[in-house]
Protein backbone atom coordinates (compact mmCIF):
# COMPACT_ATOMS: atom_id res chain seq x y z
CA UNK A 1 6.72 21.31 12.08
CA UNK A 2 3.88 23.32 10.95
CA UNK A 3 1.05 21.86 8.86
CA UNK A 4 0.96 24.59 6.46
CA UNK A 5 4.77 24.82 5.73
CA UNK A 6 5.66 24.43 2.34
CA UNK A 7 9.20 24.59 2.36
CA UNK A 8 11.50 21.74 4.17
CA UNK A 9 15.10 22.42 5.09
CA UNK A 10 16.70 19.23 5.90
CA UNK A 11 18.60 20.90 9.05
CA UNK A 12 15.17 21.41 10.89
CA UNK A 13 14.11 18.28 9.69
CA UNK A 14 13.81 15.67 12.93
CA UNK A 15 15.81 12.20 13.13
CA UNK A 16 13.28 9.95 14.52
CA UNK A 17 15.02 6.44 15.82
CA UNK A 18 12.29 3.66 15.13
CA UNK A 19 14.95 0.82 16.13
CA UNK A 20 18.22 1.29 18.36
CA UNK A 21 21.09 1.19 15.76
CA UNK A 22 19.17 -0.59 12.90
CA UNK A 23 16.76 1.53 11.47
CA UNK A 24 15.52 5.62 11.55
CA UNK A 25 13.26 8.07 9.50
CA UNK A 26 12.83 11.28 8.71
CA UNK A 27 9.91 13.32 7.67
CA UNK A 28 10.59 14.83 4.84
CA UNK A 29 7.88 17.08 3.77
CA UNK A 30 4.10 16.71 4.38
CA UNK A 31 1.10 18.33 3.22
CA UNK A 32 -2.36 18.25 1.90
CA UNK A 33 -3.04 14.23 1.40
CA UNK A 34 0.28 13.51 0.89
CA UNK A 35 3.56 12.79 2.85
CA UNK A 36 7.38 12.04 1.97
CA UNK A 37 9.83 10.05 4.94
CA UNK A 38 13.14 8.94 4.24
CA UNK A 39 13.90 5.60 6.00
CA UNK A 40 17.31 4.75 6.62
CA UNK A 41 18.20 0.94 7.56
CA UNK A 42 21.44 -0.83 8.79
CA UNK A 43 22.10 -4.56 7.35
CA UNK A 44 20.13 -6.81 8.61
CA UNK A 45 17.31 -4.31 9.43
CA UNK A 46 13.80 -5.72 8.93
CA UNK A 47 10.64 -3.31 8.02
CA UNK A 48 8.37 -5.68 10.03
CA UNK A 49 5.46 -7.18 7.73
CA UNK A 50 2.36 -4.57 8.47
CA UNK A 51 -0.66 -3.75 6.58
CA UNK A 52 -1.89 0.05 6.76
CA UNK A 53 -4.59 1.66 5.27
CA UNK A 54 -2.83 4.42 2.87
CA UNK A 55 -1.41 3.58 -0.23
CA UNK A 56 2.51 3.70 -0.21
CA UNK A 57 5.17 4.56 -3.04
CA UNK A 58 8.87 3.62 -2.06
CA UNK A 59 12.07 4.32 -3.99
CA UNK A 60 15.18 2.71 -3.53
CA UNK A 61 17.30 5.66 -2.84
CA UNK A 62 20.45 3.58 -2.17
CA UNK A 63 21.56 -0.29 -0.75
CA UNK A 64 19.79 -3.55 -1.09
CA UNK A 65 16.35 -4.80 -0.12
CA UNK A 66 14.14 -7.64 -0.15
CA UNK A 67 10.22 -6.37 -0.42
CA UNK A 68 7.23 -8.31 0.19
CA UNK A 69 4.23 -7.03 -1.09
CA UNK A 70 1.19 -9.81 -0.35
CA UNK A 71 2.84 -12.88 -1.35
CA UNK A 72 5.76 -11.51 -3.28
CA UNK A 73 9.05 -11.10 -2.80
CA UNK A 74 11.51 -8.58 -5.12
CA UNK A 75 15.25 -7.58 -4.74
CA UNK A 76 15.02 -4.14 -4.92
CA UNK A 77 18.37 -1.80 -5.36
CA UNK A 78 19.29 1.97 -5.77
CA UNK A 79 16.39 3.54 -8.58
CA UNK A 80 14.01 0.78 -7.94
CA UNK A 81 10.36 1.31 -6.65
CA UNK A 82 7.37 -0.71 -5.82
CA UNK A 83 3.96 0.77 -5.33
CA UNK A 84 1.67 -0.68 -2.22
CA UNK A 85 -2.46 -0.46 -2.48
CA UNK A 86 -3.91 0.45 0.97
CA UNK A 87 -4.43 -2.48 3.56
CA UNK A 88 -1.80 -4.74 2.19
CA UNK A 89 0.92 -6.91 4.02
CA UNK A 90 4.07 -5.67 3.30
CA UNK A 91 7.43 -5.69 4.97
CA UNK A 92 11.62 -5.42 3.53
CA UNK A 93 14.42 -6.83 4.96
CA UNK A 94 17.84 -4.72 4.35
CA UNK A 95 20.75 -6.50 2.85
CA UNK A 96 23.17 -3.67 2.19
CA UNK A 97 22.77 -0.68 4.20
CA UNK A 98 20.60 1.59 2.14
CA UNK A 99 17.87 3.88 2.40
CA UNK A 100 13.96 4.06 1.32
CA UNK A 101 12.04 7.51 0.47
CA UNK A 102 8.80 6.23 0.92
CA UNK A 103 5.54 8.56 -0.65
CA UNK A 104 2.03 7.64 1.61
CA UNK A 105 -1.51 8.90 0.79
CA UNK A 106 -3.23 10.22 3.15
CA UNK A 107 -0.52 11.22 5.59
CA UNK A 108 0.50 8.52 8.29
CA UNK A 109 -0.84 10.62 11.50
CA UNK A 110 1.20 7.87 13.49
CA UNK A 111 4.15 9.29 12.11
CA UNK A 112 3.38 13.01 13.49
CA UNK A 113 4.20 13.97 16.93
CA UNK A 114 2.55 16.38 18.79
């Protein structure tokens, strides 16, 4: 993927598997300061607790989660969306298979391969 595209055709969009049947993400567009991935999670799938230093917007795009931001803990379902400040401990657990479009600023370079 280019840095300067614009436009994002899911069909040239890569599958990226983060764990072996559980859990995989896909970049979905990127640019500037900002960057969208889709994160798509199996039952039982955890989003290990980690702390980052970009703030983080996830929606709930579909399924059933339990988020941890700091020291709480929300159900979150299909249309939900919890907003995480930069260098805070978070981490979600999946309960029904379900999928996360999660919205960072700046990009996650770790995410990018070369």
């Amino acid at each position: 993927m280019i840095q300067n595209d614009i436009f994002f055709a899911d069909q040239q969009l890569e599958l990226e598997e983060v764990e072996a049947g559980k859990l995989t993400r896909k970049i979905r567009a990127r640019g500037g300061k900002l960057m969208m991935v889709e994160v798509f999670f199996k039952p039982g799938a955890i989003g290990y607790e980690h702390e980052h230093p970009h703030e983080q917007l996830c929606y709930c795009l579909a399924g059933e989660f339990v988020f941890t931001v700091g020291s709480e803990a929300k159900t979150l379902v299909a249309g939900d969306s919890v907003y995480v400040p930069a260098s805070t401990l978070h981490g979600a657990t999946c309960i029904n298979e379900g999928r996360l479009l999660d919205i960072f600023t700046p990009q996650r370079e770790d995410f990018i391969k070369s």
